[in-house]
Protein backbone atom coordinates (compact mmCIF):
# COMPACT_ATOMS: atom_id res chain seq x y z
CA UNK A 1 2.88 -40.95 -2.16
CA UNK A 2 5.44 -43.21 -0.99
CA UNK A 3 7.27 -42.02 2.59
CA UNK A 4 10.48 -41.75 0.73
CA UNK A 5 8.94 -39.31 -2.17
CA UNK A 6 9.86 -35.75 -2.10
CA UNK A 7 6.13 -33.33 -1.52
CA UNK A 8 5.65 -31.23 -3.98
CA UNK A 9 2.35 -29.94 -3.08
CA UNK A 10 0.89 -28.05 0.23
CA UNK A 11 -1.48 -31.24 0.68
CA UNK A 12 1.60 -33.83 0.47
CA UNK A 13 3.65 -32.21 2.63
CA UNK A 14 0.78 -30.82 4.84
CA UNK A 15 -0.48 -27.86 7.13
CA UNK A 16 2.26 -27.57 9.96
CA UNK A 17 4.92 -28.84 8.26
CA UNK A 18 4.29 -25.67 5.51
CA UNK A 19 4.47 -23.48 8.05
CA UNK A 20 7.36 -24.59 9.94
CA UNK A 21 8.83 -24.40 6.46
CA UNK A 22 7.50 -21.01 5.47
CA UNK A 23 9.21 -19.73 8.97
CA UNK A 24 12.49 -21.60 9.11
CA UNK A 25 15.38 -19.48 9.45
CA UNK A 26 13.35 -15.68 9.70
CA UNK A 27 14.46 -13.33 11.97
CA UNK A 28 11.95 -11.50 13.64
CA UNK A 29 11.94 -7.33 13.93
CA UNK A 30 12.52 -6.13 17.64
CA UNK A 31 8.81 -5.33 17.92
CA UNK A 32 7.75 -9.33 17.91
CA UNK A 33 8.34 -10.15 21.22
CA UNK A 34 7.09 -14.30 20.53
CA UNK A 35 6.90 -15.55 16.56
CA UNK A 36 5.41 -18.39 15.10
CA UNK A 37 5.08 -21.24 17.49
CA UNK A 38 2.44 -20.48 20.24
CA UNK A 39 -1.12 -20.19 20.40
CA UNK A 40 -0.66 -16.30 19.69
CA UNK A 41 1.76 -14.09 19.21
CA UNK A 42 3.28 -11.21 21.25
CA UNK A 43 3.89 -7.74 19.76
CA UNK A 44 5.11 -4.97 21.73
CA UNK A 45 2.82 -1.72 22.44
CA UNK A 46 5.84 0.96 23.80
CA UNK A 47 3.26 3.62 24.75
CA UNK A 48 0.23 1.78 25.34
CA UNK A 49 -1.35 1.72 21.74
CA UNK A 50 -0.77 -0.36 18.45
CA UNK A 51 -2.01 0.78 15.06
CA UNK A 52 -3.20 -2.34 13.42
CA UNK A 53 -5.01 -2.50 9.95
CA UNK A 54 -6.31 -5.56 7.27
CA UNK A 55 -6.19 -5.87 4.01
CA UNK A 56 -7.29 -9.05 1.79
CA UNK A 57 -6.23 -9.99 -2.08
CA UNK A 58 -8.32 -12.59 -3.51
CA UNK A 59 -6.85 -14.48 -6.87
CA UNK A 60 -8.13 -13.32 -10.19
CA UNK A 61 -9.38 -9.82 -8.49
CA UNK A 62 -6.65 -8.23 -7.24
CA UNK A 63 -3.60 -10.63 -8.55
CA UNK A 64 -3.07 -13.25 -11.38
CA UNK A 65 -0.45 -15.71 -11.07
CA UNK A 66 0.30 -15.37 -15.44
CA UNK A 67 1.15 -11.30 -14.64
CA UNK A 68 2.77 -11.73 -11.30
CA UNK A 69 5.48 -13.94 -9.24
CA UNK A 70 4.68 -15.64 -6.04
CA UNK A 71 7.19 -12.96 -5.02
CA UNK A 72 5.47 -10.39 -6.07
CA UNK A 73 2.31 -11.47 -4.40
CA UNK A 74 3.59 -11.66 -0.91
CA UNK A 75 5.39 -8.11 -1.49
CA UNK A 76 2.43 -6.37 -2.48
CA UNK A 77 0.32 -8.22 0.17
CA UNK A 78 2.56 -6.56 3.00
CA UNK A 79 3.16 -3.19 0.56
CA UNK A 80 -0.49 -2.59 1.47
CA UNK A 81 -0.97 -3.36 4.83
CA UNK A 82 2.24 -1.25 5.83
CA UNK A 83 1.48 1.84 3.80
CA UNK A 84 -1.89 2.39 5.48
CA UNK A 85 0.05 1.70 8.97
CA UNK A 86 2.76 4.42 7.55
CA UNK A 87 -0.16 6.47 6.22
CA UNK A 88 -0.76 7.01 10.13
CA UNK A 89 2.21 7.92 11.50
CA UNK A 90 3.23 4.58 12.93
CA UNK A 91 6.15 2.56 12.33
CA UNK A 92 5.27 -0.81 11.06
CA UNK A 93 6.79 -3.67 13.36
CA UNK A 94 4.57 -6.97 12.89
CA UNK A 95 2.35 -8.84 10.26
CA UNK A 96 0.09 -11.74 10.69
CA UNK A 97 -0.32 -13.47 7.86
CA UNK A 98 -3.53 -15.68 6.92
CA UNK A 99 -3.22 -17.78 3.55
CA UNK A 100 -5.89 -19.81 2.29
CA UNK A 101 -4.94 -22.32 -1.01
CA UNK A 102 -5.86 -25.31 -2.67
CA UNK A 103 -4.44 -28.59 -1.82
CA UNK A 104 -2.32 -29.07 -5.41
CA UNK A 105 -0.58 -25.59 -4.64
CA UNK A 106 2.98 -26.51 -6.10
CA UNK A 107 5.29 -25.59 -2.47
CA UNK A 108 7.51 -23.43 -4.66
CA UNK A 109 4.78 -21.01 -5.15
CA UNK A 110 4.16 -20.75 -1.40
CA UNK A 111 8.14 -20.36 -0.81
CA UNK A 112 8.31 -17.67 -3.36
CA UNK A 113 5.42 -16.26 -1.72
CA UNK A 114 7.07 -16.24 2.07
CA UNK A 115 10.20 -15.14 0.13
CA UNK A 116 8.01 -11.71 -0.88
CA UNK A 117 5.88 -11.68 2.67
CA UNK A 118 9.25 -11.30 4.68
CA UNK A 119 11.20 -9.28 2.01
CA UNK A 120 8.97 -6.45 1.97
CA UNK A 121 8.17 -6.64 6.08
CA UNK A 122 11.85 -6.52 6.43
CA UNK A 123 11.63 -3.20 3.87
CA UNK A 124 9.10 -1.71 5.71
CA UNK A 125 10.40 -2.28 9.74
CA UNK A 126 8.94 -5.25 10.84
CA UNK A 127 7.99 -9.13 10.38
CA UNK A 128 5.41 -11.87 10.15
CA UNK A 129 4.55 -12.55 13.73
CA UNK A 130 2.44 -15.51 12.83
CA UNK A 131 -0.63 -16.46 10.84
CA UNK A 132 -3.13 -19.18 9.94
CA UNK A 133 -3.39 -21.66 7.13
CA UNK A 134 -6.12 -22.59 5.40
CA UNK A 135 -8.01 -25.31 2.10
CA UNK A 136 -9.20 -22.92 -0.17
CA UNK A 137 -10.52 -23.26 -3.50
CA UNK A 138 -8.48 -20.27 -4.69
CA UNK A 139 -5.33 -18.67 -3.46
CA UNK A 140 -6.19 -15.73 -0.70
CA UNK A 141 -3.97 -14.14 1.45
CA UNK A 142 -5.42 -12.14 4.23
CA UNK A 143 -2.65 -9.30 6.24
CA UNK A 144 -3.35 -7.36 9.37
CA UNK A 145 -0.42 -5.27 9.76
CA UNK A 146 0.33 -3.46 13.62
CA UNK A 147 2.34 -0.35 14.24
CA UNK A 148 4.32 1.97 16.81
CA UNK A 149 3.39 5.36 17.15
CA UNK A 150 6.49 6.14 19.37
CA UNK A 151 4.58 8.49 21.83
CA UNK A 152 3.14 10.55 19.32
CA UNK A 153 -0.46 11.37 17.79
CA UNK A 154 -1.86 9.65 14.75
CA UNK A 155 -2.13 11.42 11.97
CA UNK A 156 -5.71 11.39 10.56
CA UNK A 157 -7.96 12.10 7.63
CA UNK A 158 -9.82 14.67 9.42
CA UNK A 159 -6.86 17.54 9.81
CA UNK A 160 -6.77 19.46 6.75
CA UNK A 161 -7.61 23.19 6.82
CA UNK A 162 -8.01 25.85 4.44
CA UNK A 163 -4.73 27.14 3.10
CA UNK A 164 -2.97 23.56 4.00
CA UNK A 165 -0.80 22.79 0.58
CA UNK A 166 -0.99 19.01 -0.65
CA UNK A 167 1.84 17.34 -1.48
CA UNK A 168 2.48 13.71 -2.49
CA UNK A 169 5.76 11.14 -2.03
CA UNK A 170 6.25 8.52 -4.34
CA UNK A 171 4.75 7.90 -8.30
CA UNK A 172 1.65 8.36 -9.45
CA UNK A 173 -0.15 6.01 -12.18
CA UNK A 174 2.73 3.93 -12.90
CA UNK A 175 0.75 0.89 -11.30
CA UNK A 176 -2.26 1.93 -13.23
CA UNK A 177 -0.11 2.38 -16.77
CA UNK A 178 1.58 -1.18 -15.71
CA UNK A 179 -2.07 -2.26 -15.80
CA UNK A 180 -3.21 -1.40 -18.63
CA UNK A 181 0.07 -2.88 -20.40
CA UNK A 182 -0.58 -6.79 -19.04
CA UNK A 183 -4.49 -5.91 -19.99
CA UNK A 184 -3.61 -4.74 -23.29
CA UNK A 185 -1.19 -8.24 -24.04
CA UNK A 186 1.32 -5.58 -24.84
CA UNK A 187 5.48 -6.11 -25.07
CA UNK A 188 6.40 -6.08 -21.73
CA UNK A 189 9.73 -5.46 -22.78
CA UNK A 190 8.79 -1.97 -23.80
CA UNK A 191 7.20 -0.94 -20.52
CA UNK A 192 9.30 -2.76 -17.86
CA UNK A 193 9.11 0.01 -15.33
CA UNK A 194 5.47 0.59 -15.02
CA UNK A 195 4.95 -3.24 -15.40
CA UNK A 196 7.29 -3.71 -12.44
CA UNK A 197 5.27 -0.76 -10.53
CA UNK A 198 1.96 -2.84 -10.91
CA UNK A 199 3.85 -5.97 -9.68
CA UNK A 200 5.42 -4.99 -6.57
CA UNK A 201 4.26 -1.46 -5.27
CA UNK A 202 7.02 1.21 -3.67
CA UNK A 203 5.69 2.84 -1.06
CA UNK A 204 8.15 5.17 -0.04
CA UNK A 205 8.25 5.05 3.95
CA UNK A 206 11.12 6.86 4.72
CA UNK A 207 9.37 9.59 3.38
CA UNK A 208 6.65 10.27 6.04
CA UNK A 209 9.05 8.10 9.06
CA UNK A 210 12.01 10.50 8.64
CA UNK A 211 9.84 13.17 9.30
CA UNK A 212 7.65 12.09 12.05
CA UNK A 213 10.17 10.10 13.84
CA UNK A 214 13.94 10.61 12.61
CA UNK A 215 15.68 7.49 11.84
CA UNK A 216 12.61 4.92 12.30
CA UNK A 217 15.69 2.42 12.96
CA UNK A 218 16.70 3.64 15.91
CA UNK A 219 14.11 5.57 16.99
CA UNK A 220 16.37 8.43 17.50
CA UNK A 221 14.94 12.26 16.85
CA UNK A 222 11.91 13.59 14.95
CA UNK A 223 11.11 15.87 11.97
CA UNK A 224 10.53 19.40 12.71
CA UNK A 225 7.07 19.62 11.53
CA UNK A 226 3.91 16.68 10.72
CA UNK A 227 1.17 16.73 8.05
CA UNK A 228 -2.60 17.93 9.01
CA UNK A 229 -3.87 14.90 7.35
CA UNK A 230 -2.25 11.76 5.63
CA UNK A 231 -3.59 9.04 3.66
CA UNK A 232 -2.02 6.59 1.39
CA UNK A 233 -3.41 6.06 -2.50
CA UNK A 234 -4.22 3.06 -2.71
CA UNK A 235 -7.43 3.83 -4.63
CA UNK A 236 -6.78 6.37 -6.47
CA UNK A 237 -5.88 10.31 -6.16
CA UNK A 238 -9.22 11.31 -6.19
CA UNK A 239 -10.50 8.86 -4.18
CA UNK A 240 -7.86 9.35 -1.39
CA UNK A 241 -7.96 12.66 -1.47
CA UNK A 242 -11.62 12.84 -1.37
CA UNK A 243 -11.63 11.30 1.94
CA UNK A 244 -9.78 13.72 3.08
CA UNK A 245 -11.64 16.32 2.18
CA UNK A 246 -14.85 14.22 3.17
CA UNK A 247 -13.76 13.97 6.61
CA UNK A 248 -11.87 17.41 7.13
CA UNK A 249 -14.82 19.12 5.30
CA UNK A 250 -13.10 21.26 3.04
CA UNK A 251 -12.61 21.63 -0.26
CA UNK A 252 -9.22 20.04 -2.77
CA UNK A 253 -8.22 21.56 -5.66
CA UNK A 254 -5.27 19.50 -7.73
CA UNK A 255 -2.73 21.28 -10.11
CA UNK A 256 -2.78 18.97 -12.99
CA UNK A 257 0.42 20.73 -14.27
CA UNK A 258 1.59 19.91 -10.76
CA UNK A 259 0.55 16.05 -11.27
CA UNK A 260 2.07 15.62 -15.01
CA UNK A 261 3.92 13.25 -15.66
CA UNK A 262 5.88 12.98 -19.06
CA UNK A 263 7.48 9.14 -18.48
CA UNK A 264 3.88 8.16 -18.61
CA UNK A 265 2.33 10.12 -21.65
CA UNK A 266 4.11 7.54 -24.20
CA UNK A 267 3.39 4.82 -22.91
CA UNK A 268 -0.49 6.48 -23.31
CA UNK A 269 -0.39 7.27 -26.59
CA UNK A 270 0.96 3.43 -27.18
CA UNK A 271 -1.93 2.04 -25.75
CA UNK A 272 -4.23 4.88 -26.66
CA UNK A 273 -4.55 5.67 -23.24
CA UNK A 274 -5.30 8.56 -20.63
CA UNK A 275 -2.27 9.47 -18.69
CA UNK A 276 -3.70 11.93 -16.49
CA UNK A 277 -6.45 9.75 -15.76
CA UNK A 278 -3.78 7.22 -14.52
CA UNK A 279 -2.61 9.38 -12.59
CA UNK A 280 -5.88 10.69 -10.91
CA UNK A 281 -7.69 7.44 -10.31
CA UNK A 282 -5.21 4.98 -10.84
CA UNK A 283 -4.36 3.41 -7.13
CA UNK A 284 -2.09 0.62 -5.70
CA UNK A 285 1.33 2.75 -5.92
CA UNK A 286 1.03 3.02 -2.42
CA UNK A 287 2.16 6.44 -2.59
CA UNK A 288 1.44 9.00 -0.10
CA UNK A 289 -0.60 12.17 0.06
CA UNK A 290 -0.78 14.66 2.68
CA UNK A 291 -1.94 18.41 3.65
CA UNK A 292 0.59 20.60 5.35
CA UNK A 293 1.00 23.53 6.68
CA UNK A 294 1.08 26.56 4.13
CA UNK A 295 4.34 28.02 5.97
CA UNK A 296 5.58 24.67 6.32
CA UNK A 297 8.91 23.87 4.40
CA UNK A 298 8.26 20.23 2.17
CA UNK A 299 10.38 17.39 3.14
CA UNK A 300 12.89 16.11 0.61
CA UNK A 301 10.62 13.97 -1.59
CA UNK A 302 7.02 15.48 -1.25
CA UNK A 303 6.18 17.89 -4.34
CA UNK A 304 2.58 20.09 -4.14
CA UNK A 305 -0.07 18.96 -6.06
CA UNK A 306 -2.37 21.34 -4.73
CA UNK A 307 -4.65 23.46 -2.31
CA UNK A 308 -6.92 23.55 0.57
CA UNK A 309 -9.85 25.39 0.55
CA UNK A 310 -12.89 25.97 2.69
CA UNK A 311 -15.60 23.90 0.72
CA UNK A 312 -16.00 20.68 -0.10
CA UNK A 313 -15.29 18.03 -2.31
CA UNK A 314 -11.95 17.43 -4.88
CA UNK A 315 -11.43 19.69 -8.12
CA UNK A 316 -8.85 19.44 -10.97
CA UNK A 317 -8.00 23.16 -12.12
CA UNK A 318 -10.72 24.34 -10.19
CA UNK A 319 -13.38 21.65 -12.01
CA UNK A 320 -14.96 18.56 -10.88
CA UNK A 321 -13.71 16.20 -13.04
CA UNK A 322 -15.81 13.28 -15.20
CA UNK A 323 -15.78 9.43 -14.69
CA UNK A 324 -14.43 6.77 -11.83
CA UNK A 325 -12.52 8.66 -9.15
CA UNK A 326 -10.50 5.79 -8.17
CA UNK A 327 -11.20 1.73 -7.64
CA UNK A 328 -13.99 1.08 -5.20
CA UNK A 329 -14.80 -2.66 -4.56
CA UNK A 330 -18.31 -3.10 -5.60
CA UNK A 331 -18.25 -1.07 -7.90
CA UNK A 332 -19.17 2.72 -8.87
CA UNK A 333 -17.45 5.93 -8.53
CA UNK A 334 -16.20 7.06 -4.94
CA UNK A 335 -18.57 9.45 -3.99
CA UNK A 336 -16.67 11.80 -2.09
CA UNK A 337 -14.38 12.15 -4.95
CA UNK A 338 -17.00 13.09 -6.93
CA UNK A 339 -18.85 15.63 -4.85
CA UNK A 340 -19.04 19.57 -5.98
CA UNK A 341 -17.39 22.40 -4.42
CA UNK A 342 -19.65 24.36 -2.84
């Protein structure tokens, strides 16, 4: 390439010059005390203690560039990482990114993909602090995601007691019913919403901040009451839930009444698909589930979905129910979703 030629690929234009162009003009959240730049980044600890998490999505197993924009990618990259932060009771405030790609990458797919890494930091509270940058032979992006609990405790999987009700924020088995469209070749044009659910999840934050710490903005106030347990679905109802129950040791019983949801059931029969079991072991909404107190008053935006028993294991009207529980990496039903009630 001649020096006057414009680079149109990550090798032409090269490894620091991508990143100085991935960062230019971000703002960083409050909580990144020193960005991109350094040897390391700084992120603030208020009271001692960070939540921090990882998550990795490989190319061709958990995205594909033909059903997704770059934009999309980098969204749900940082969807994931910040719901399980959320899912603890922390506030998210920075993200380290690590991206691995070949050298041909075109650079508008890797500024579409910084487009949807900041966009969705920004949504959830925080920003990319810094990263690393990689040859790969496929595209990989790699997030660990830090947050503030504000002084207070985490909130576990290991709190749920008999008589706790579980509720849920946010859709279930949209993702899973936007899924099946793309695998089915079907008219997108038909199923735009649960297409656009698969894409880029929603995980509805507000939901479980507002409560645990007011305005998560400002920090200001606190909800009257917190959730025994809390987990976000990213594999699955079942699955999620039967971690919960796995590490509480007690026993879940879902509503499926509770759980219906009509939007989806068309869009089922279309395909000749299984709404409920969308909505049962479909993951990646990013949703949250939690078990609170029986006298406790739900939040605007949590509906039940069911009880908490002493026992063990996860039940559907009262009846373990048949096939996957949820995605599991390898392979193979989640086994804690699929244990009896005893």
């Amino acid at each position: 390439m001649s020096e006057s030629a414009t680079p149109r690929t990550v090798g032409e234009l090269g490894e620091f010059a991508l990143i100085d162009r991935m960062n230019a003009g971000r703002v960083q959240a409050a909580g990144v005390l020193l960005g991109p730049g350094d040897d390391a980044a700084l992120v603030a600890a208020p009271d001692g203690r960070f939540v921090v998490t990882t998550d990795m999505l490989v190319q061709g197993r958990h995205f594909r560039l033909d059903w997704s924009s770059p934009r999309d990618i980098g969204r749900k990259a940082i969807a994931q990482n910040a719901a399980d932060v959320v899912a603890m009771g922390a506030v998210p405030t920075a993200f380290v990114v690590a991206l691995g790609c070949p050298a041909d990458t075109p650079l508008e797919l890797i500024d579409g993909l910084a487009d949807g890494l900041w966009e969705e930091a920004g949504r959830a509270g925080g920003s990319i602090a810094g990263g690393d940058l990689v040859r790969s032979q496929e595209l990989v992006l790699s997030i660990t995601a830090f947050g503030d609990l504000r002084g207070r405790a985490p909130v576990t999987r290991s709190g749920a007691r008999a008589g706790d009700t579980i509720a849920v924020a946010g859709r279930l088995g949209w993702s899973a019913a936007g899924l099946a469209v793309l695998a089915a070749g079907a008219d997108i044009e038909r199923f735009t919403e649960v297409v656009a659910a698969h894409r880029v999840p929603q995980p509805p934050y507000a939901s479980v901040l507002e409560v645990l710490h007011g305005d998560p903005a400002s920090g200001a106030g606190s909800g009257p009451s917190a959730p025994h347990a809390l987990t976000d679905i990213s594999d699955g109802l079942l699955a999620d839930l039967g971690h919960i129950a796995s590490a509480s040791g007690v026993w879940i019983d879902l509503d499926t009444t509770a759980l219906r949801d009509p939007f989806l059931e068309p869009i089922a029969r279309a395909l000749d698909a299984d709404a409920a079991q969308w909505i049962l072991a479909g993951g990646e909404e990013h949703a949250f589930a939690a078990a609170w107190p029986a006298d406790v008053v739900l939040p605007s935006g949590w509906h039940t979905v069911g009880r908490v028993h002493a026992g063990h294991g996860v039940t559907v009207d009262g009846a373990v129910r048949p096939g996957s529980g949820g995605w599991e990496s390898f392979g193979g039903a989640d086994s804690a979703a699929a244990a009896e009630p005893r």
